[in-house]
Structure formats: C-alpha cells, structure tokens
Protein backbone atom coordinates (compact mmCIF):
# COMPACT_ATOMS: atom_id res chain seq x y z
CA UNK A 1 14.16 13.56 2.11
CA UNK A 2 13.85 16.05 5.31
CA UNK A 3 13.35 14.23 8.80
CA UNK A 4 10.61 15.92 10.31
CA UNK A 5 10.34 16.13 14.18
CA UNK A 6 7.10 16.61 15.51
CA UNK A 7 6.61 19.61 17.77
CA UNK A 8 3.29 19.56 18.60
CA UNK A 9 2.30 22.28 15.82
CA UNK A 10 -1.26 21.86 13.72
CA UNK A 11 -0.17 21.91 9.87
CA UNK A 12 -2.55 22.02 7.29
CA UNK A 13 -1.25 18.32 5.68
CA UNK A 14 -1.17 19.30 2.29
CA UNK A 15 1.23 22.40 2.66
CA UNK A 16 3.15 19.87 4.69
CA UNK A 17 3.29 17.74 1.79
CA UNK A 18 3.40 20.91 -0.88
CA UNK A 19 6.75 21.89 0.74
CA UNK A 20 8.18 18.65 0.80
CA UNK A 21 7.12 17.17 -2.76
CA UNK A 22 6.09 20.24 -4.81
CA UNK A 23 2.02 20.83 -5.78
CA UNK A 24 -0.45 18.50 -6.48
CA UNK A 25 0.19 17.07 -9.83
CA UNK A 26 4.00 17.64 -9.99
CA UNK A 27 6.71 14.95 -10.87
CA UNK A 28 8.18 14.43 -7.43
CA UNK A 29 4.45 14.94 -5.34
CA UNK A 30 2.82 11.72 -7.87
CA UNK A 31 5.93 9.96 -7.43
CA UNK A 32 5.62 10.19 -3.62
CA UNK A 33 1.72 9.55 -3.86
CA UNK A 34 2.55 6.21 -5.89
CA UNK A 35 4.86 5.11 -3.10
CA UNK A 36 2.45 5.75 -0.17
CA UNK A 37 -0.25 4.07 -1.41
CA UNK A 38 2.33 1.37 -2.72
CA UNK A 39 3.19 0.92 1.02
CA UNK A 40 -0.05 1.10 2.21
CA UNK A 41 -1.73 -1.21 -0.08
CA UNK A 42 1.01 -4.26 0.95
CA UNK A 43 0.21 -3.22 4.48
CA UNK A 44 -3.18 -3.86 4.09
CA UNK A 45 -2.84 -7.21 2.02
CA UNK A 46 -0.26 -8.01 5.13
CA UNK A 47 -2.77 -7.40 7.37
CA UNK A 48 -5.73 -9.47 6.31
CA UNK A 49 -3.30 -12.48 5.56
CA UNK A 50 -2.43 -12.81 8.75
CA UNK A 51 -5.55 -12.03 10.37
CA UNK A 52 -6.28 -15.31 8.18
CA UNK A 53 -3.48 -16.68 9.40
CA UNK A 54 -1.59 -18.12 6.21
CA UNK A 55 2.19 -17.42 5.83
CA UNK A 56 3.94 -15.72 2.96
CA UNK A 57 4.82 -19.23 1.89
CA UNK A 58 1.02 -20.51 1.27
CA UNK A 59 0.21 -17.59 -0.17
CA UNK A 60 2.36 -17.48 -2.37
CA UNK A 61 1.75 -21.48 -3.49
CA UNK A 62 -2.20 -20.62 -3.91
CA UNK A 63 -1.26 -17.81 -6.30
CA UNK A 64 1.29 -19.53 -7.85
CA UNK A 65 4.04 -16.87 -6.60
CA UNK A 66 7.31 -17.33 -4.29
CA UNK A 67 7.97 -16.33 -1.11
CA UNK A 68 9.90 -13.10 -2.19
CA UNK A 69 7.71 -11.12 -4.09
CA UNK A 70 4.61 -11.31 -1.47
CA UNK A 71 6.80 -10.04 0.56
CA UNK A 72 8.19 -7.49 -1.87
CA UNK A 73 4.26 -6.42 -2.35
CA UNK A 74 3.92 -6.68 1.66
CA UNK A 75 6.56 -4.28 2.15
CA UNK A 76 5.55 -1.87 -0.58
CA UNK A 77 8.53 -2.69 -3.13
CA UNK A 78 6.09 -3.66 -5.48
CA UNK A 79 2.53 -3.27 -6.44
CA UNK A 80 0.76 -6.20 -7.88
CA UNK A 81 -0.87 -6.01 -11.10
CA UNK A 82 -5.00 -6.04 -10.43
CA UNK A 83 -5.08 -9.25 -11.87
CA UNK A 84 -2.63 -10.95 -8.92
CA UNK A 85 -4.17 -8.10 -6.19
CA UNK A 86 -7.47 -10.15 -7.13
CA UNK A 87 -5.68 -13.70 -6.74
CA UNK A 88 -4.61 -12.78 -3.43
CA UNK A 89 -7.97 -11.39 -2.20
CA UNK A 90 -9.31 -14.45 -3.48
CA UNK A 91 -6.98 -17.01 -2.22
CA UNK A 92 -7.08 -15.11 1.20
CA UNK A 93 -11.12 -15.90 1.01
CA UNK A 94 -11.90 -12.05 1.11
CA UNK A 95 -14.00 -9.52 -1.44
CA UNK A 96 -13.42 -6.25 -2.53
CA UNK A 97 -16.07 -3.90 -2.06
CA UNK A 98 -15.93 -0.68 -3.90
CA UNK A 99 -17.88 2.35 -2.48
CA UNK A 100 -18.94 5.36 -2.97
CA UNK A 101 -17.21 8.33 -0.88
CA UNK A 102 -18.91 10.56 1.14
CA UNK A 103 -19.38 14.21 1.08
C-alpha cells in the first residue's frame, strides 16, 4: 500500500480510492471496503463500551466471549457474526436503529 502525504490538494475521494484499489466492484477495491468498515464497525462497538464504561473483560463474560476476541473485533481483526454484534449491543444496554438514507 502507497503512503499518501497530504498536500493540501481537493481530490475527488473515489478516484483517490479508484487509483489505489481498482473500480468499484473489483477484487482488491471490496477487499479494502470489507476492511474499512471492519475497522470502523469495532471502533464504534469500542466506543459505546466505554462510553458505558465496561472493560473488555465484562464484556466479554456477558456475551460469553474472552478477552481476546473483543478486542480482536475492537481493533477490526475480526467482524462479529450479527448474531454476537446483537449480544454486544444488547449486553452494552444499547439498540440498533436502522434508517432510511437521505437524498
């Protein structure tokens, strides 16, 4: 992977991304995608479990999990299955609310 250095230029993002990872829908651009939203997902999940202030170590007891692999998820190594994303939601004592985008 290229290190980019910012100077200051306006891109149009998806050329950015275009010349790094090939067109949407190619091999190495949906690989990339997957590990993005991989990191950003355990980011998020990071974030509201310590807004609720539980450790990686009660989480993982109320899910039934170790240590390791919320952090693993936390760090964007892995991505839970929807079935433990739920379990941590819920044993965080948050919802998921799915939306509508707008145009």
């Amino acid at each position: 992977m290229r290190k980019h250095v910012n100077d200051n230029k306006i891109r149009d993002y998806d050329s950015v991304l275009d010349a790094e990872f090939g067109g949407p829908g190619s091999e190495e651009r949906i690989k990339a995608e997957e590990q993005a939203y991989a990191f950003y997902s355990g980011q998020v999940l990071k974030d509201a479990r310590v807004g609720v202030k539980v450790t990686q170590n009660e989480l993982a007891s109320r899910i039934g999990s170790s240590k390791s692999y919320i952090s693993k998820i936390e760090n964007g190594v892995m991505t839970p299955s929807v079935g433990t994303f739920y379990r941590i939601i819920n044993a965080l004592g948050l919802q998921v609310e799915i939306t509508r985008a707008r145009k």
